[in-house]
C-alpha atoms as a PDB file:
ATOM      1  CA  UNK A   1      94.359 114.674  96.464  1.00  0.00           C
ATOM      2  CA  UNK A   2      97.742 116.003  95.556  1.00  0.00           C
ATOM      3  CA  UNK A   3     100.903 113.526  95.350  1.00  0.00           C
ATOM      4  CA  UNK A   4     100.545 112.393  91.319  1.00  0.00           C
ATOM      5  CA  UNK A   5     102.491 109.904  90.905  1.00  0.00           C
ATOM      6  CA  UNK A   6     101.332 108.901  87.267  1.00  0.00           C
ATOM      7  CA  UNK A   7     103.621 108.083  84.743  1.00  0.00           C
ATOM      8  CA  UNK A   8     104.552 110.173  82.938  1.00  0.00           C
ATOM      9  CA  UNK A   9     106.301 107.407  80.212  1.00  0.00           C
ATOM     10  CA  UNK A  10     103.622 106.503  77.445  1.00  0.00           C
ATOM     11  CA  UNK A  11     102.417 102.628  78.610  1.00  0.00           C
ATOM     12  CA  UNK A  12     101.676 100.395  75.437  1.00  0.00           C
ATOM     13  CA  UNK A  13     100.145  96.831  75.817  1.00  0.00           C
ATOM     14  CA  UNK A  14     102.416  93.888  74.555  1.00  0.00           C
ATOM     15  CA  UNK A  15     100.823  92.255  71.541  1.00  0.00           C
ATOM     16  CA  UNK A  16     102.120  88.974  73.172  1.00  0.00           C
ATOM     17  CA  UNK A  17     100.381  88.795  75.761  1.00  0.00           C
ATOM     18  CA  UNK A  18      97.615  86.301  75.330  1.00  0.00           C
ATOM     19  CA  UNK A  19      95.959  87.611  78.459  1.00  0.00           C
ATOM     20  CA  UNK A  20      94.699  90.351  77.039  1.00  0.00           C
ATOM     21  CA  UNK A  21      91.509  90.292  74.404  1.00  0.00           C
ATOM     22  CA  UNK A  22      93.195  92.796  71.966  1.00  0.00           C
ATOM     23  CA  UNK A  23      90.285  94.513  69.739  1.00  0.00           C
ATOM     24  CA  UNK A  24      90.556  97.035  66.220  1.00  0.00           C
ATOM     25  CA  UNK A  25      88.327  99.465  67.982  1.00  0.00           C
ATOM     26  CA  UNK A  26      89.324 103.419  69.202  1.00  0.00           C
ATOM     27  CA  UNK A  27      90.255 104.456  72.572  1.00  0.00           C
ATOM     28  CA  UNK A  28      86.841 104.367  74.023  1.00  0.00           C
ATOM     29  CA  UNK A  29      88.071 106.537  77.182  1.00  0.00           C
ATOM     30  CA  UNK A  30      89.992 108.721  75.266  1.00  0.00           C
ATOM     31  CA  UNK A  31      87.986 111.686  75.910  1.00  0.00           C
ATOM     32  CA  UNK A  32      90.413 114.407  75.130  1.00  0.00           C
ATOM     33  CA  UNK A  33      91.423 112.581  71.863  1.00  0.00           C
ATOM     34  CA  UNK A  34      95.286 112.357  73.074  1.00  0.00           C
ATOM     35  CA  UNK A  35      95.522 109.244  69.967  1.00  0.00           C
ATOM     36  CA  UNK A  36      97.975 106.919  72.375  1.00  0.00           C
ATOM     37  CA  UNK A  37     100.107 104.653  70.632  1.00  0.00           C
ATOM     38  CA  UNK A  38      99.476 101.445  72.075  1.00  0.00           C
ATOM     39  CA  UNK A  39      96.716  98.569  71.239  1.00  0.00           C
ATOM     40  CA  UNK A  40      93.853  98.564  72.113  1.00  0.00           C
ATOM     41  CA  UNK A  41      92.356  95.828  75.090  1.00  0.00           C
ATOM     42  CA  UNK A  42      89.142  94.969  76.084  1.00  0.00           C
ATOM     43  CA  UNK A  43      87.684  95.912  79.712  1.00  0.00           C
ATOM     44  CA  UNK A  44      85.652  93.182  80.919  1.00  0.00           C
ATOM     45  CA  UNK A  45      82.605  95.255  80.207  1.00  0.00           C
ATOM     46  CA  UNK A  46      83.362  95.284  76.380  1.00  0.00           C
ATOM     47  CA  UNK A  47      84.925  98.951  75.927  1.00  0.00           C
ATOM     48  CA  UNK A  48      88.425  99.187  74.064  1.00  0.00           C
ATOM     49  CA  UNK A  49      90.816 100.889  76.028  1.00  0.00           C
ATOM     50  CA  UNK A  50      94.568 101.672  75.878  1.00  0.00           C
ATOM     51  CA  UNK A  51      96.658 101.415  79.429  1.00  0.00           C
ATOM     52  CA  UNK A  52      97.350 105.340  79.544  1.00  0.00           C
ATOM     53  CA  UNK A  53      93.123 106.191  78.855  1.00  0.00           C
ATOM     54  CA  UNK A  54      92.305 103.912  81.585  1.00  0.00           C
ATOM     55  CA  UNK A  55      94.748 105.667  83.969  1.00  0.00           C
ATOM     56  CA  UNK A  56      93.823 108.440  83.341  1.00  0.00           C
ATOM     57  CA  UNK A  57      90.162 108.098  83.588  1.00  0.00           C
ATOM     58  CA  UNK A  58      90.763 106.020  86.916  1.00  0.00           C
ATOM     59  CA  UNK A  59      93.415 108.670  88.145  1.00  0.00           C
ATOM     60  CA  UNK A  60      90.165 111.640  87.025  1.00  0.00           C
ATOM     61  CA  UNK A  61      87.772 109.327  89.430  1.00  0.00           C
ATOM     62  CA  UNK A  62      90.031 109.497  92.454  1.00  0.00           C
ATOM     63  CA  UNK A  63      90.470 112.984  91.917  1.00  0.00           C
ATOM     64  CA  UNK A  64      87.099 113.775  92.231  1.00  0.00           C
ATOM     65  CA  UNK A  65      86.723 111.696  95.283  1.00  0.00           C
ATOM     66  CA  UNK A  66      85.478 108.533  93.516  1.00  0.00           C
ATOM     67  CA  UNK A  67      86.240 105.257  95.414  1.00  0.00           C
ATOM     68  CA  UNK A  68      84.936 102.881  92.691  1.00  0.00           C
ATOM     69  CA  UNK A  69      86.261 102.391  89.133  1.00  0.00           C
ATOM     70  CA  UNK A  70      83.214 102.466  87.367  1.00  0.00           C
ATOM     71  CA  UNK A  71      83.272 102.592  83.440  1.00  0.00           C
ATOM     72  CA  UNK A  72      83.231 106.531  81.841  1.00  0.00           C
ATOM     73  CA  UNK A  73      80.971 104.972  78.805  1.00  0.00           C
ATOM     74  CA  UNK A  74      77.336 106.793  78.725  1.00  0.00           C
ATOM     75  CA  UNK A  75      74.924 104.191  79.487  1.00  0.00           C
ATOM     76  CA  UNK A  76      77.794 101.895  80.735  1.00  0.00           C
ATOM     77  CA  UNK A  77      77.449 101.156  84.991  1.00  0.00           C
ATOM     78  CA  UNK A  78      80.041  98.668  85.129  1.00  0.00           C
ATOM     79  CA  UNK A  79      82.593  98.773  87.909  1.00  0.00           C
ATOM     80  CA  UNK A  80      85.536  97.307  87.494  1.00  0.00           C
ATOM     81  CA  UNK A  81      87.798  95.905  90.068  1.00  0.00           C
ATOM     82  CA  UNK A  82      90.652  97.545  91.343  1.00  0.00           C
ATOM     83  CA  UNK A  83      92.631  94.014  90.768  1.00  0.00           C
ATOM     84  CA  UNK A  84      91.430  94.917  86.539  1.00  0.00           C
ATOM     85  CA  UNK A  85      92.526  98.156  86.735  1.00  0.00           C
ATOM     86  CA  UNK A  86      95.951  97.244  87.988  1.00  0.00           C
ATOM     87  CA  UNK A  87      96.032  94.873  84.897  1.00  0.00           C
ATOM     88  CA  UNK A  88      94.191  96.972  82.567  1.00  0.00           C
ATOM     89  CA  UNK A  89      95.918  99.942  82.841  1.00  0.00           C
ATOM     90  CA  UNK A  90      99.447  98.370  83.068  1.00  0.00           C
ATOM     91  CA  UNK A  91      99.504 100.014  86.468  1.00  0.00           C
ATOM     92  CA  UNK A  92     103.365 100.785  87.835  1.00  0.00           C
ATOM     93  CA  UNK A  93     104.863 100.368  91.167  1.00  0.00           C
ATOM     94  CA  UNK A  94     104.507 104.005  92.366  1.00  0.00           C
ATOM     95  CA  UNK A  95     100.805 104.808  90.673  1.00  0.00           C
ATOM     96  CA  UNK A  96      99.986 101.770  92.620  1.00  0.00           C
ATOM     97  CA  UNK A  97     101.017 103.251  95.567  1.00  0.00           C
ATOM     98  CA  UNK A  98      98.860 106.519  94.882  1.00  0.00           C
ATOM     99  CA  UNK A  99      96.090 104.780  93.722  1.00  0.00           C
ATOM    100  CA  UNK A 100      95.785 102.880  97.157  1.00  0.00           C
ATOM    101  CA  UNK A 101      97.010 105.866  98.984  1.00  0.00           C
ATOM    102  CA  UNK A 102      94.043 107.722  97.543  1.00  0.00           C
ATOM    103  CA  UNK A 103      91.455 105.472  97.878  1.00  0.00           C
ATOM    104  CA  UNK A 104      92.082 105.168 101.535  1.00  0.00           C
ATOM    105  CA  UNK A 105      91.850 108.637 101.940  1.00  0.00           C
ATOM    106  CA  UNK A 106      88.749 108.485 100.492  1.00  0.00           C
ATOM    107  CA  UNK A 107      87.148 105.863 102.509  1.00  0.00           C
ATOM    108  CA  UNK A 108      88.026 107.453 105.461  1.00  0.00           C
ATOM    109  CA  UNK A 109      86.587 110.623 104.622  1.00  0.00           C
ATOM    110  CA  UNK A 110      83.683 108.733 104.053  1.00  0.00           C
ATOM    111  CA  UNK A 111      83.356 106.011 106.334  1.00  0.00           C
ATOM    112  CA  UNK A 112      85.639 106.742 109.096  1.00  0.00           C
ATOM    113  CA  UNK A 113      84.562 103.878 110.840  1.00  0.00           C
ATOM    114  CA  UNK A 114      82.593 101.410 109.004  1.00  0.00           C
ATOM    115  CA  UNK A 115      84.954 101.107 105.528  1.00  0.00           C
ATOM    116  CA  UNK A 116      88.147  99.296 104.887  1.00  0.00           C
ATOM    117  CA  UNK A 117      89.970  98.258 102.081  1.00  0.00           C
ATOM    118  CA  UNK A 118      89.572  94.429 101.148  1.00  0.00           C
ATOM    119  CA  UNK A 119      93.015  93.354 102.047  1.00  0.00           C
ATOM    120  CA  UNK A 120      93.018  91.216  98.761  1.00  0.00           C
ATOM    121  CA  UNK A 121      91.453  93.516  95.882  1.00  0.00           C
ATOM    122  CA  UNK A 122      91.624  96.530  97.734  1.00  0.00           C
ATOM    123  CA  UNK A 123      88.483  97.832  96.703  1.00  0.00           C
ATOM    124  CA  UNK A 124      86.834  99.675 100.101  1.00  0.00           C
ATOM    125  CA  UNK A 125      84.374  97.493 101.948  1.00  0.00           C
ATOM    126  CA  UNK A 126      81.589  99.145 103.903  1.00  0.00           C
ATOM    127  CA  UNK A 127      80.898  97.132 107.228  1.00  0.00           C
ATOM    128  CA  UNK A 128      76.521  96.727 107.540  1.00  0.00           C
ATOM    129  CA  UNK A 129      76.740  94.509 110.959  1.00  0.00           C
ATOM    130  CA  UNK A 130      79.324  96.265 113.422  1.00  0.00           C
ATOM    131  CA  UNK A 131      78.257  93.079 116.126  1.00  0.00           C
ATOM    132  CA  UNK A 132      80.067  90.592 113.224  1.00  0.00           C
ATOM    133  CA  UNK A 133      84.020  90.998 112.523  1.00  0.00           C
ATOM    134  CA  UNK A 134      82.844  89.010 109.699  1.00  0.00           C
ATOM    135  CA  UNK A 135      83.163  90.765 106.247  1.00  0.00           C
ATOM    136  CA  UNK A 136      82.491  89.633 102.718  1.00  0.00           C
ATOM    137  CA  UNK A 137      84.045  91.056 100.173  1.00  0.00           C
ATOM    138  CA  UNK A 138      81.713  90.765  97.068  1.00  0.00           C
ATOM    139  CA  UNK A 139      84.290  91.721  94.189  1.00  0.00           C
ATOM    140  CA  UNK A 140      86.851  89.083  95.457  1.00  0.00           C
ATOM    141  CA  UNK A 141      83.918  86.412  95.647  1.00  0.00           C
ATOM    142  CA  UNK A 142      82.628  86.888  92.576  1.00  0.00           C
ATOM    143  CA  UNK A 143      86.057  86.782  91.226  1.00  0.00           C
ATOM    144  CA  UNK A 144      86.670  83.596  92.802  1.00  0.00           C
ATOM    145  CA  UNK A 145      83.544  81.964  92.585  1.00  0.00           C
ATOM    146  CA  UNK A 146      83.548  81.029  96.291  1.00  0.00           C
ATOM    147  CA  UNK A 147      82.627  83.125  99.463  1.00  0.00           C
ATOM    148  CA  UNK A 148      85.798  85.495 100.456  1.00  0.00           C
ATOM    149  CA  UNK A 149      85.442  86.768 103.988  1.00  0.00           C
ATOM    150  CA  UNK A 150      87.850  88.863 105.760  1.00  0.00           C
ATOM    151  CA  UNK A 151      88.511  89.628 109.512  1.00  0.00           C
ATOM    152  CA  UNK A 152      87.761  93.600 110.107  1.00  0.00           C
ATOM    153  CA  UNK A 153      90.242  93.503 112.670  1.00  0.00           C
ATOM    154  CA  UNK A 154      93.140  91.996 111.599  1.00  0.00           C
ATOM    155  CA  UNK A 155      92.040  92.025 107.774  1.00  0.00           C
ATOM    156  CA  UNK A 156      93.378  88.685 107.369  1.00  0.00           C
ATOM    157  CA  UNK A 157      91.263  86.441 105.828  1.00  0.00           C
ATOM    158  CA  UNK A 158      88.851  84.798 108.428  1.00  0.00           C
ATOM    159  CA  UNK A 159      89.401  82.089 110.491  1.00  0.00           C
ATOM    160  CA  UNK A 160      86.891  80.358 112.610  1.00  0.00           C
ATOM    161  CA  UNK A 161      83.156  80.516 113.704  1.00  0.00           C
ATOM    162  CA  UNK A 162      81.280  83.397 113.421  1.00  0.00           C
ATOM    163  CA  UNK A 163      79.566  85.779 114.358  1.00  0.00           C
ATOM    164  CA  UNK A 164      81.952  87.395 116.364  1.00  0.00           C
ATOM    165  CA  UNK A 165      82.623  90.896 118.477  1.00  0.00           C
ATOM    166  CA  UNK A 166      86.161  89.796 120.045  1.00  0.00           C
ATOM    167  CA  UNK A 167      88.471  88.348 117.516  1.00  0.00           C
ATOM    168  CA  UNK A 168      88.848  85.498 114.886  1.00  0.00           C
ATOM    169  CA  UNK A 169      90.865  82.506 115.242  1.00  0.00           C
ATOM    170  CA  UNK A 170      93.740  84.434 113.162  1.00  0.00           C
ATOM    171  CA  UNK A 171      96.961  84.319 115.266  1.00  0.00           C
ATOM    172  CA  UNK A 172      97.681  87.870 116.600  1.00  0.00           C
ATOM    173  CA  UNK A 173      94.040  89.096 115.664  1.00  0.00           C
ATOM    174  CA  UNK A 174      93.091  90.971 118.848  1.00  0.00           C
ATOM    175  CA  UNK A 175      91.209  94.185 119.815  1.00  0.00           C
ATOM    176  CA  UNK A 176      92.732  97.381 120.841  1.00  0.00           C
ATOM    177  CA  UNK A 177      90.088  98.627 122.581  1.00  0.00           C
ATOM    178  CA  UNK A 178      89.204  95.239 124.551  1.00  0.00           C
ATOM    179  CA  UNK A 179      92.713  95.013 126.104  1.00  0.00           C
ATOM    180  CA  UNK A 180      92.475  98.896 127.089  1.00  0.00           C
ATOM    181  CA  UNK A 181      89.828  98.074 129.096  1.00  0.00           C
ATOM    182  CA  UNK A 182      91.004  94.810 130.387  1.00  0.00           C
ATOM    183  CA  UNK A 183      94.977  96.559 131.730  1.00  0.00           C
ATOM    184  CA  UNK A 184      93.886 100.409 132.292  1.00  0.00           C
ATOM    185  CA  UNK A 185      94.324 101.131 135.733  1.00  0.00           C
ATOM    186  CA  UNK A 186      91.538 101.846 138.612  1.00  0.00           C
ATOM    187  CA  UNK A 187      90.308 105.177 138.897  1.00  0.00           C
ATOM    188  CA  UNK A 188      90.746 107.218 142.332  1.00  0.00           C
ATOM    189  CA  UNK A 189      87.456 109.315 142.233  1.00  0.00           C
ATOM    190  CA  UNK A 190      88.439 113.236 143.944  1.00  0.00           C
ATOM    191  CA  UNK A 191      84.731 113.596 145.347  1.00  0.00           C
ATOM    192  CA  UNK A 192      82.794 110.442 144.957  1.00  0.00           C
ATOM    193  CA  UNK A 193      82.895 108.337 148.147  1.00  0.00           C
ATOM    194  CA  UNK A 194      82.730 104.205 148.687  1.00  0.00           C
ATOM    195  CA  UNK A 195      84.133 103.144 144.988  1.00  0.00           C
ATOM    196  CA  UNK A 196      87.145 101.181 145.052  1.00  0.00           C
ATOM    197  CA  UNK A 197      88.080  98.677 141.476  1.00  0.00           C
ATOM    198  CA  UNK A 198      86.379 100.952 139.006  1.00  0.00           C
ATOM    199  CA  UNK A 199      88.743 100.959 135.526  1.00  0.00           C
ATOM    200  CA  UNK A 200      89.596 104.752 134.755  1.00  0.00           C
ATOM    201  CA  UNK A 201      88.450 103.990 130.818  1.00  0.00           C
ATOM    202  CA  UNK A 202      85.170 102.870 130.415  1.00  0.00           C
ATOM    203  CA  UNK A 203      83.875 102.160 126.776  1.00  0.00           C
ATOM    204  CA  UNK A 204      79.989 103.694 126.402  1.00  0.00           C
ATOM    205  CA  UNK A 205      77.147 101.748 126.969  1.00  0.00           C
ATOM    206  CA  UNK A 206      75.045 102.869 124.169  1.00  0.00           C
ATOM    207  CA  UNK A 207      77.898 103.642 121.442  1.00  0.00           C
ATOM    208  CA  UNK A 208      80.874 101.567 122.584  1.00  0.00           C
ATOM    209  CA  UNK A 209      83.398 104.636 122.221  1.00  0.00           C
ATOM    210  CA  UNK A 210      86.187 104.585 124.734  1.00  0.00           C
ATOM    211  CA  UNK A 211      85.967 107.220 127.283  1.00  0.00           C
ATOM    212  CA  UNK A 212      87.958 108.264 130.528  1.00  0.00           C
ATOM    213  CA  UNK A 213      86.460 109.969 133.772  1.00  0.00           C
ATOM    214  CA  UNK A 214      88.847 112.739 134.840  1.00  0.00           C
ATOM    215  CA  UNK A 215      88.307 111.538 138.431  1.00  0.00           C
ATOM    216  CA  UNK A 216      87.002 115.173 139.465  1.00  0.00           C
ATOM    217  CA  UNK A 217      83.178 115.939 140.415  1.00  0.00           C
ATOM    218  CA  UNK A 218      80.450 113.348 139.997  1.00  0.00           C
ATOM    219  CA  UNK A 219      80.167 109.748 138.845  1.00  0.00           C
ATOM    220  CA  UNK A 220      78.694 111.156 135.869  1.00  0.00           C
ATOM    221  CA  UNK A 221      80.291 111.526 132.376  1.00  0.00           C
ATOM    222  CA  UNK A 222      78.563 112.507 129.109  1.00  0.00           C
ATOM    223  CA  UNK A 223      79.921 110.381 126.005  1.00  0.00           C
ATOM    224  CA  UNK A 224      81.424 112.589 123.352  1.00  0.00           C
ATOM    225  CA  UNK A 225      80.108 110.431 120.419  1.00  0.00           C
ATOM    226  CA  UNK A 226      76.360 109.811 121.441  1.00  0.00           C
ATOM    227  CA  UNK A 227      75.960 112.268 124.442  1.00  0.00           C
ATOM    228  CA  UNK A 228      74.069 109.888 126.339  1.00  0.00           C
ATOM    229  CA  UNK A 229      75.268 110.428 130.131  1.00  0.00           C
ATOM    230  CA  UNK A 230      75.602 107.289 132.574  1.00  0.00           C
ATOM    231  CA  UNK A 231      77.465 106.155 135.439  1.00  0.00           C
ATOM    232  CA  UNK A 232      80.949 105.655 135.194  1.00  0.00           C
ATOM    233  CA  UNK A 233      80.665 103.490 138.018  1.00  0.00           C
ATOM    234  CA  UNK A 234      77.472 101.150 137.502  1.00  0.00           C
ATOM    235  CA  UNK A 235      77.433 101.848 133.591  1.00  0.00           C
ATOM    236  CA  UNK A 236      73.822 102.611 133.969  1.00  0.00           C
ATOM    237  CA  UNK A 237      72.179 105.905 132.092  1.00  0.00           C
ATOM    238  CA  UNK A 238      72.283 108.032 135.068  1.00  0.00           C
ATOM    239  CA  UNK A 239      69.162 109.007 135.410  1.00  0.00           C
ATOM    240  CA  UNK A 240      68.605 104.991 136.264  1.00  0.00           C
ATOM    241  CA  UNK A 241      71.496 105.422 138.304  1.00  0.00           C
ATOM    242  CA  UNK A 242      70.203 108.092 140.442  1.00  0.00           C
ATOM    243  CA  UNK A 243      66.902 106.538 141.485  1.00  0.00           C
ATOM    244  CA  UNK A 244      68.884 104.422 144.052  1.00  0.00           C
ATOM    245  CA  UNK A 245      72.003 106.149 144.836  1.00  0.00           C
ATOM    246  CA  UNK A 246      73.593 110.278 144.941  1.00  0.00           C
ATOM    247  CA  UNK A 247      75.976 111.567 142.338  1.00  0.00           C
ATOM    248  CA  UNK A 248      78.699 111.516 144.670  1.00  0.00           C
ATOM    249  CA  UNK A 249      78.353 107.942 146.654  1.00  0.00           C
ATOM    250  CA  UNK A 250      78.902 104.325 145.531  1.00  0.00           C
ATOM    251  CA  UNK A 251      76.212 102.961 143.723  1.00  0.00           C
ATOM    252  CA  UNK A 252      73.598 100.801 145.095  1.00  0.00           C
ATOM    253  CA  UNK A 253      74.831  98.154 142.530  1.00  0.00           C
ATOM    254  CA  UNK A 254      78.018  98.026 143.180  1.00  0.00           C
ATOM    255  CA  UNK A 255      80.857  98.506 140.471  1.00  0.00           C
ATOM    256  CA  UNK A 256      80.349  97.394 137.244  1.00  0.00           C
ATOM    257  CA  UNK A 257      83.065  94.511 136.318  1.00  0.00           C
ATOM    258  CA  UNK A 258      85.612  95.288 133.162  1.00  0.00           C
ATOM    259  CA  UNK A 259      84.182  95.037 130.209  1.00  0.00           C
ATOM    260  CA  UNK A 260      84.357  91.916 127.762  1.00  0.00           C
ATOM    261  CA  UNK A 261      82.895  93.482 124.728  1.00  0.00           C
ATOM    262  CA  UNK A 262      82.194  96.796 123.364  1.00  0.00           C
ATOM    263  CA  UNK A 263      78.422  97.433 123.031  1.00  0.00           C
ATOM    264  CA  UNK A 264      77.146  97.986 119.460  1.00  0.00           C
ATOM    265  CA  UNK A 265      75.256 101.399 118.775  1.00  0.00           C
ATOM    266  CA  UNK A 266      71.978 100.763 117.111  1.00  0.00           C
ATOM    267  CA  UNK A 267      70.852 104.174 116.196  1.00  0.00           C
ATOM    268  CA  UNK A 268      67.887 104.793 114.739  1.00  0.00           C
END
């Protein structure tokens, strides 16, 4: 991932700190037998582990392109939280700033459009419904012991009734992509007679992705994403289109209005 920003200072647990369950156990994670210094702590999955093991180990996982902090113990599955690794591993200013760094990277390499960091444990959260801003975050609710849903918009934590496509009742929680389509201006079609108040950005009626006519030839345009081709005018597929009305004249159903909401893709 490149950027290492781990310390290079040896990090040692203080033996006063009640917080920690201290334990007369080796350096489970110590695989290259470095010996560190400092006490060892218990990881909430019972392995000992000193702060500089556990970054490392964690630090080895993100270089690989691991998202999740799970334990390096054969026969162990446990993940930790990122929230235990900050604690755990005595994390510092600046390797928290990698660490984050790198884990976004990595969700967006993965998920470019359906995974977020929680913005409370930042641990990346994979989005299963995109027709719900709704998310639930199950490491901060199981932390918690109560239900901790976020807003996948404004990654706030939510506000108000859901489901929901638009926004939540956060203040300043809007979408992008709705107001584009609600202030883009008209389109002035080069060859395509009888359309007048037709937005010049459309958003896909099968995917949702944003897309913009370049005015020239036919009503036509073929989304990028989903290459499904409709009418830029009607928003029908355009083979629908067609049955009533040419390429290059107003459609029998009139202009579609601006859109409200951006239409889920359900592929299958």
């Amino acid at each position: 991932m490149g950027g290492n920003k781990i310390s290079k200072m040896e990090k040692v647990y203080n033996l006063k700190d009640k917080t920690f369950k201290f334990v007369d156990r080796e350096d489970e994670l110590d695989f290259l037998c470095e010996e560190f210094a400092s006490a060892r702590a218990e990881m909430s999955c019972g392995h000992a582990v000193t702060p500089m093991s556990l970054t490392n180990w964690c630090r080895l996982l993100l270089e690989k392109g691991e998202r999740r902090f799970v334990c390096g113990m054969s026969g162990c599955d446990t993940e930790w939280s990122y929230e235990e690794v900050c604690k755990m591993a005595l994390l510092t200013p600046e390797e928290k700033k990698y660490f984050e760094k790198t884990m976004k990277i990595i969700a967006e390499r993965e998920h470019i459009k359906n995974t977020k960091l929680c913005p409370r444990c930042k641990v990346p959260v994979t989005r299963k419904d995109e027709s719900n801003l709704r998310v639930r975050c199950q490491v901060c609710s199981k932390k918690k012991r109560r239900d901790f849903d976020f807003c996948w918009q404004c990654l706030k934590e939510w506000k108000g009734p859901q489901p929901r496509t638009d926004h939540c009742d956060n203040d300043g929680c809007f979408s992008e992509a709705l107001r584009t389509l609600r202030t883009c201006p008209d389109i002035t079609f080069e060859s395509v007679g009888g359309v007048k108040g037709c937005p010049s950005i459309r958003a896909c009626p099968t995917c949702g992705s944003l897309v913009q006519h370049s005015s020239k030839y036919c009503k036509s345009i073929v989304c990028p994403r989903c290459k499904v081709k409709f009418c830029f005018v009607c928003l029908k597929i355009m083979t629908e289109c067609t049955k009533t009305s040419d390429a290059y004249l107003s459609c029998s159903s009139g202009v579609a209005p601006r859109q409200t909401s951006i239409p889920v893709w359900h592929q299958k």
